[in-house]
N, C-alpha and C. Protein backbone atom coordinates (compact mmCIF):
# COMPACT_ATOMS: atom_id res chain seq x y z
N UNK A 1 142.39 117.20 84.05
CA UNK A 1 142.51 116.80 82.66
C UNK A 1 141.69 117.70 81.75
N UNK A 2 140.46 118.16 81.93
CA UNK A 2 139.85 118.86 81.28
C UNK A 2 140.45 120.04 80.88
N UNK A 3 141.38 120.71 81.82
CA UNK A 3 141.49 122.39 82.08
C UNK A 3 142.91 121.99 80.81
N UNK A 4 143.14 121.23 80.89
CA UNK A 4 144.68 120.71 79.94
C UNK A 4 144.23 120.77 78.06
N UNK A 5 142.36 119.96 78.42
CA UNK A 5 141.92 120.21 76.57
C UNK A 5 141.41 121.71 76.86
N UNK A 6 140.71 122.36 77.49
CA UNK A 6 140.19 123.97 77.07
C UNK A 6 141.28 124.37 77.13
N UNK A 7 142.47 124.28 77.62
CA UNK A 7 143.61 125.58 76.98
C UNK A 7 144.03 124.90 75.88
N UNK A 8 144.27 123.40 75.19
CA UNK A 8 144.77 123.47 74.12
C UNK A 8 143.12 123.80 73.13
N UNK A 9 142.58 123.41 73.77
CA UNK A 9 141.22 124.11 72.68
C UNK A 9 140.80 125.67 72.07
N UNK A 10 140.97 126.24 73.34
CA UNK A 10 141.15 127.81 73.53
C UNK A 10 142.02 128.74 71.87
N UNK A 11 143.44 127.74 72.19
CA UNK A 11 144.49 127.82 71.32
C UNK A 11 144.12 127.68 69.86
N UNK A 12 143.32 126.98 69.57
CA UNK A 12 143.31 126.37 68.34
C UNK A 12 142.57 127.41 67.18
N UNK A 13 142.43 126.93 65.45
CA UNK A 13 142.60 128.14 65.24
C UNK A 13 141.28 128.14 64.42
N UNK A 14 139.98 127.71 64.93
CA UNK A 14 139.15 127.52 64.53
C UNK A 14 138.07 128.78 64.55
N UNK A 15 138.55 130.37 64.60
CA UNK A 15 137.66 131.04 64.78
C UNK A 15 137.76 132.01 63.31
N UNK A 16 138.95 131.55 62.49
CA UNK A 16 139.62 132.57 61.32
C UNK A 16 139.08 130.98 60.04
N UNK A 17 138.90 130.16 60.55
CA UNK A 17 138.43 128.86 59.35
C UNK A 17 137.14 129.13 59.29
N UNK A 18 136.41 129.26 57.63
CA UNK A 18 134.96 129.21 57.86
C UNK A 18 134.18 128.09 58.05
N UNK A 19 132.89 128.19 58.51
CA UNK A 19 132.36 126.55 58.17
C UNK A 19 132.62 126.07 56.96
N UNK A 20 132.40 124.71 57.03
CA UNK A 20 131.89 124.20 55.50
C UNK A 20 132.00 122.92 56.01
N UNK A 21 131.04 121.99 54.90
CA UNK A 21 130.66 121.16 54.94
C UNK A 21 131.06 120.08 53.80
N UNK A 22 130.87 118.56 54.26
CA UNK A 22 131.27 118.00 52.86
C UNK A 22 130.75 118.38 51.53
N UNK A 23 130.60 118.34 50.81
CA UNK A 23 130.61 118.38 49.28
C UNK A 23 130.66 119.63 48.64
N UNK A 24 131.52 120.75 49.64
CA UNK A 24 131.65 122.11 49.70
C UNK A 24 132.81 121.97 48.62
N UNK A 25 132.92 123.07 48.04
CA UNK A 25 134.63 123.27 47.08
C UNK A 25 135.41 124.09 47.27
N UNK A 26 136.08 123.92 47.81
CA UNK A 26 137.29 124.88 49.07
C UNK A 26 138.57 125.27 48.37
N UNK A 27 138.88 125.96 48.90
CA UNK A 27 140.05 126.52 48.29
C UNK A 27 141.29 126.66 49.87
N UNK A 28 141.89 126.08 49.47
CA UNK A 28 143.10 125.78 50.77
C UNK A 28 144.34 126.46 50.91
N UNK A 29 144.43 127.51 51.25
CA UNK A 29 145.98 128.05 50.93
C UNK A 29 147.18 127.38 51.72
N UNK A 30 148.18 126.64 51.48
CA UNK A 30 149.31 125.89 52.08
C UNK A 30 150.09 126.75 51.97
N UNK A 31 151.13 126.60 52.78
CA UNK A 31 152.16 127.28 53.16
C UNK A 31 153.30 126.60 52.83
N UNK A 32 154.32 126.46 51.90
CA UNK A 32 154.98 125.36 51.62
C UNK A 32 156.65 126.08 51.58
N UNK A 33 157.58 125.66 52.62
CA UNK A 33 159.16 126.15 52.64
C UNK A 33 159.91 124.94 51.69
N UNK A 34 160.12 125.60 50.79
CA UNK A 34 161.38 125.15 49.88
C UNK A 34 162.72 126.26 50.64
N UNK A 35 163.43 125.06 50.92
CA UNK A 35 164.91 125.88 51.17
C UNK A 35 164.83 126.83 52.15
N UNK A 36 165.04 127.92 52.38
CA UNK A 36 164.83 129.47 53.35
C UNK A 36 163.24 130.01 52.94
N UNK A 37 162.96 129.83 52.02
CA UNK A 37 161.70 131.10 50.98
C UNK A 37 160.94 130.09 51.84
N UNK A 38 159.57 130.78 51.41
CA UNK A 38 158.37 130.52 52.18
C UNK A 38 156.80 130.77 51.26
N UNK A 39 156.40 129.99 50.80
CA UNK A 39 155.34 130.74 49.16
C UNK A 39 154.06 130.25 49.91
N UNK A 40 153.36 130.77 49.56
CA UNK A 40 151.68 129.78 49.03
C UNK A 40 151.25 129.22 47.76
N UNK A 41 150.57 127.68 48.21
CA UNK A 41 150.34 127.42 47.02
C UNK A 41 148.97 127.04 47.37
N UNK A 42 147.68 126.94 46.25
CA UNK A 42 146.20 127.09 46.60
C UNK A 42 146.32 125.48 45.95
N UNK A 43 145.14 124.89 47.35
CA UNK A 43 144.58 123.45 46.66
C UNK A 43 142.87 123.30 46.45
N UNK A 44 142.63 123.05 45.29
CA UNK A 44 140.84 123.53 45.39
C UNK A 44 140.61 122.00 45.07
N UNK A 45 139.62 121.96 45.53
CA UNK A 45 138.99 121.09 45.26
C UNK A 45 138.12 120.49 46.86
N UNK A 46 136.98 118.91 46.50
CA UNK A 46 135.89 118.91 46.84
C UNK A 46 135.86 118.41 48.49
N UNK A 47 135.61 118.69 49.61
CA UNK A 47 135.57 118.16 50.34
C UNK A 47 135.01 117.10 50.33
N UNK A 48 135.46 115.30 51.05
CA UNK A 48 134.59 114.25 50.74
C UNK A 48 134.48 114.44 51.94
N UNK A 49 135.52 114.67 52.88
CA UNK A 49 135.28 114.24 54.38
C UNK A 49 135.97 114.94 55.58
N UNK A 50 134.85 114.64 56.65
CA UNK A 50 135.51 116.20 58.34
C UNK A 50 135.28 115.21 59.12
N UNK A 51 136.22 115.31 60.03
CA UNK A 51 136.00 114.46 61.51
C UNK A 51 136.30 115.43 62.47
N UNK A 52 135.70 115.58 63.57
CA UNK A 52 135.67 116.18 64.42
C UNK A 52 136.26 116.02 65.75
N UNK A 53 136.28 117.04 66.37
CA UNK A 53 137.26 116.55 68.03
C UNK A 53 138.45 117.57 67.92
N UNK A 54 139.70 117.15 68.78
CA UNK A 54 140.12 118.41 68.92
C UNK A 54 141.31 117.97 68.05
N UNK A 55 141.17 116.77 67.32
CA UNK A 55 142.68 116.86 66.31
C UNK A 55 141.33 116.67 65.07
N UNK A 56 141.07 117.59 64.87
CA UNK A 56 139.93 117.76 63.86
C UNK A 56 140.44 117.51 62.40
N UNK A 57 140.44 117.27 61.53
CA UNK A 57 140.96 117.07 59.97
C UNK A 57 139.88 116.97 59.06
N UNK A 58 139.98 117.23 57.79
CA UNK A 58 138.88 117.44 56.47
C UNK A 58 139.94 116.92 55.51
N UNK A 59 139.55 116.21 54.27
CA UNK A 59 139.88 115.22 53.76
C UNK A 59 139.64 116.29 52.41
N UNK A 60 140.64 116.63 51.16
CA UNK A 60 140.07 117.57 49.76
C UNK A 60 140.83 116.42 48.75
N UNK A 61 139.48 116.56 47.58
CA UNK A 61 139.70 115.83 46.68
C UNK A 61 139.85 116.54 45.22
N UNK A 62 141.12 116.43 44.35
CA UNK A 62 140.38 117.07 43.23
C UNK A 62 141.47 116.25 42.14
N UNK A 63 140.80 116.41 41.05
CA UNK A 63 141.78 116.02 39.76
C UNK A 63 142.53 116.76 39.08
N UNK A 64 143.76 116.63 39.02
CA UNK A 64 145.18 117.05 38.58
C UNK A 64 145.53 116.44 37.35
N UNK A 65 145.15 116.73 36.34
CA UNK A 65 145.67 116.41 34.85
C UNK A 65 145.45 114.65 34.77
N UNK A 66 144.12 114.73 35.07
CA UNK A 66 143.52 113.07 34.98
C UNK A 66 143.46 112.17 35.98
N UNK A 67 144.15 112.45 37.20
CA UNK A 67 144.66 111.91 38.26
C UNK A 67 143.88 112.15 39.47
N UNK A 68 143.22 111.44 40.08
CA UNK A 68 142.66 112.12 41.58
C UNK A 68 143.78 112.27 42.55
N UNK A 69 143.17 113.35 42.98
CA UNK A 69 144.43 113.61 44.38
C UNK A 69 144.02 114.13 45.70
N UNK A 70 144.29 113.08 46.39
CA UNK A 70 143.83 113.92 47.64
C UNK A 70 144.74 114.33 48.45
N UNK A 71 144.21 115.58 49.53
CA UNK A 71 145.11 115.61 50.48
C UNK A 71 144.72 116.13 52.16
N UNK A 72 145.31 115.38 53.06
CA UNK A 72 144.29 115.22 54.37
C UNK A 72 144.57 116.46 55.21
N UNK A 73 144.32 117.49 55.81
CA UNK A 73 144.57 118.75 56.26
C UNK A 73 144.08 118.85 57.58
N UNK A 74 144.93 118.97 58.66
CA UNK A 74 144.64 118.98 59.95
C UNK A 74 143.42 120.54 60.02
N UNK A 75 142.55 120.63 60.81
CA UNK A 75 141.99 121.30 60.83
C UNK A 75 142.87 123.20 61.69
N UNK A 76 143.64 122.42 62.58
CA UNK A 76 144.43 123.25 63.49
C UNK A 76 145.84 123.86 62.96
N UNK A 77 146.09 123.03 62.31
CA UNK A 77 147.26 123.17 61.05
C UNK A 77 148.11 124.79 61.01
N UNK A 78 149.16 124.81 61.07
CA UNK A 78 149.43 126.40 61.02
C UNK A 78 150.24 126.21 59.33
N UNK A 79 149.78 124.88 58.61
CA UNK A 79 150.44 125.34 57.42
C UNK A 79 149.44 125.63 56.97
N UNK A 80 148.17 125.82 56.88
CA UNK A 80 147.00 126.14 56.43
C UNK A 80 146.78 128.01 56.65
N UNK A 81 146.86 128.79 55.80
CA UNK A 81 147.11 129.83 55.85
C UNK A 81 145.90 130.70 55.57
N UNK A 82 145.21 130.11 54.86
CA UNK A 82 143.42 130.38 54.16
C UNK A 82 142.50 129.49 53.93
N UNK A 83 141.79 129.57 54.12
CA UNK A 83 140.25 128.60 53.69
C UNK A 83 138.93 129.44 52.73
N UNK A 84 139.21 129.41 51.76
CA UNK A 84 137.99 129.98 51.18
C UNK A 84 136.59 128.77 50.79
N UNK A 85 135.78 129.25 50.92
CA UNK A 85 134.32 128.12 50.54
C UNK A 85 134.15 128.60 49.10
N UNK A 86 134.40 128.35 47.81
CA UNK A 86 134.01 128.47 46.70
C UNK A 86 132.47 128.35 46.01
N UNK A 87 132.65 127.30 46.50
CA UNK A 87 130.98 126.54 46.33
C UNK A 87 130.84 125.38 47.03
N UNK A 88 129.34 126.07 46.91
CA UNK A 88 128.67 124.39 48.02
C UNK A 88 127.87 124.01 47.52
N UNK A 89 127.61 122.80 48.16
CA UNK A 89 126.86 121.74 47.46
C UNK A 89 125.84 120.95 47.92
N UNK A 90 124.41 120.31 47.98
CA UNK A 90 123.61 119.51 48.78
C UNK A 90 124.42 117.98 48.21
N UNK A 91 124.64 117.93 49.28
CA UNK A 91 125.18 116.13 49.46
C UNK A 91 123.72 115.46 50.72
N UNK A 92 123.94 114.03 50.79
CA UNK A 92 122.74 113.54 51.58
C UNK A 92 124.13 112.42 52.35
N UNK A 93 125.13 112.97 52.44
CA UNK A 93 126.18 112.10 53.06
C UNK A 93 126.80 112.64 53.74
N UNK A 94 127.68 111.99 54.49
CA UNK A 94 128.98 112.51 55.60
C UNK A 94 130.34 112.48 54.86
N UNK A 95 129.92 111.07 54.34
CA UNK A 95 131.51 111.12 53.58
C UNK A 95 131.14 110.54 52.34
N UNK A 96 131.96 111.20 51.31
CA UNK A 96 131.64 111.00 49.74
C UNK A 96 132.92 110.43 48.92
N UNK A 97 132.95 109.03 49.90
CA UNK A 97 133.73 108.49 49.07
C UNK A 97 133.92 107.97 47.89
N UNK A 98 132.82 107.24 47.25
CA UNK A 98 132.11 107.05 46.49
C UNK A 98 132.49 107.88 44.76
N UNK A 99 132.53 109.72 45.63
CA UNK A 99 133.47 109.94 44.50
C UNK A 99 134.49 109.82 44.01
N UNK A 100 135.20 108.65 44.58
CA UNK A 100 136.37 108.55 43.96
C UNK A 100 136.62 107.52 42.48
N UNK A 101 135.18 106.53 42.67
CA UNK A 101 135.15 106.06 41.65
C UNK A 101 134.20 106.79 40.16
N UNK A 102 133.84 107.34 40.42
CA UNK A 102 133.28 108.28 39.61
C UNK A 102 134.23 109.50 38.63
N UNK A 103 133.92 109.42 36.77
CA UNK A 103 134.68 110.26 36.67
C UNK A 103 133.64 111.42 35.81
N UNK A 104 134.39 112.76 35.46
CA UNK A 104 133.95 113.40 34.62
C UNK A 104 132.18 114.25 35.39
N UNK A 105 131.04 113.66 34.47
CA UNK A 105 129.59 114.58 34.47
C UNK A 105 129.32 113.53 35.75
N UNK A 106 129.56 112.05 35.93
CA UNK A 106 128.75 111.43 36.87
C UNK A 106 129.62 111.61 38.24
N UNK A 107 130.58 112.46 38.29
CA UNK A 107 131.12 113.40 39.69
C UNK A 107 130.69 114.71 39.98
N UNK A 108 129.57 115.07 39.20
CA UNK A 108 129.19 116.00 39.60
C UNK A 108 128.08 116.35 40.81
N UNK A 109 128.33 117.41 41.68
CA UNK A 109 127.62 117.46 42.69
C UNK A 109 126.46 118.19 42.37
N UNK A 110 125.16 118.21 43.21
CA UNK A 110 124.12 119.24 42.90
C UNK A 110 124.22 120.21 43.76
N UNK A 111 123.94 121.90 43.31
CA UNK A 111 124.73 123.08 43.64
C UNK A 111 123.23 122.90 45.28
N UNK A 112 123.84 123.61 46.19
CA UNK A 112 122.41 124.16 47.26
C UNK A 112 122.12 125.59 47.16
N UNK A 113 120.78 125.13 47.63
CA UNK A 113 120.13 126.15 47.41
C UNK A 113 119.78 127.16 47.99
């Protein structure tokens, strides 16, 4: 059973993703097929949340013309095409849910240092 997770582990595409951490501000490139074509489209915004293991996923939060939006992104994902770290942030949490009720200056994170 083991030799079955190191080759799907082996596989996976965690050596081209950079770190980052929650309250980081990421920039996500998706890969999105309309019809035959094939585009990228960039999702920025805040990481609240990462779980770990080998179906790994990170949780991005950001506001869209007043609206929070999130969206949950397998870590292994082959629609995930880029990961940039924009900015990071000192959080004292794992998961920052919390920002969801929060709007505007009192969602703001403090930058690290």
């Amino acid at each position: 059973m083991n030799l079955v997770i190191d080759k799907l582990l082996s596989k996976s595409r965690r050596s081209d993703i950079p770190e980052f951490h929650p309250g980081d501000t990421v920039r996500v490139n998706v890969k999105i097929k309309e019809g035959d074509k094939e585009r990228l489209q960039a999702f920025e915004g805040v990481v609240i949340s990462k779980s770990s293991g080998p179906q790994a996923s990170f949780t991005v939060r950001k506001v869209s013309f007043g609206q929070g939006v999130e969206r949950i992104f397998p870590l292994n994902s082959k629609v995930i095409d880029k990961l940039d770290v924009v900015r990071s942030s000192k959080v004292r949490r794992a998961k920052l849910y919390y920002l969801r009720s929060l709007r505007g200056k009192a969602a703001r994170l403090r930058d690290a240092e």
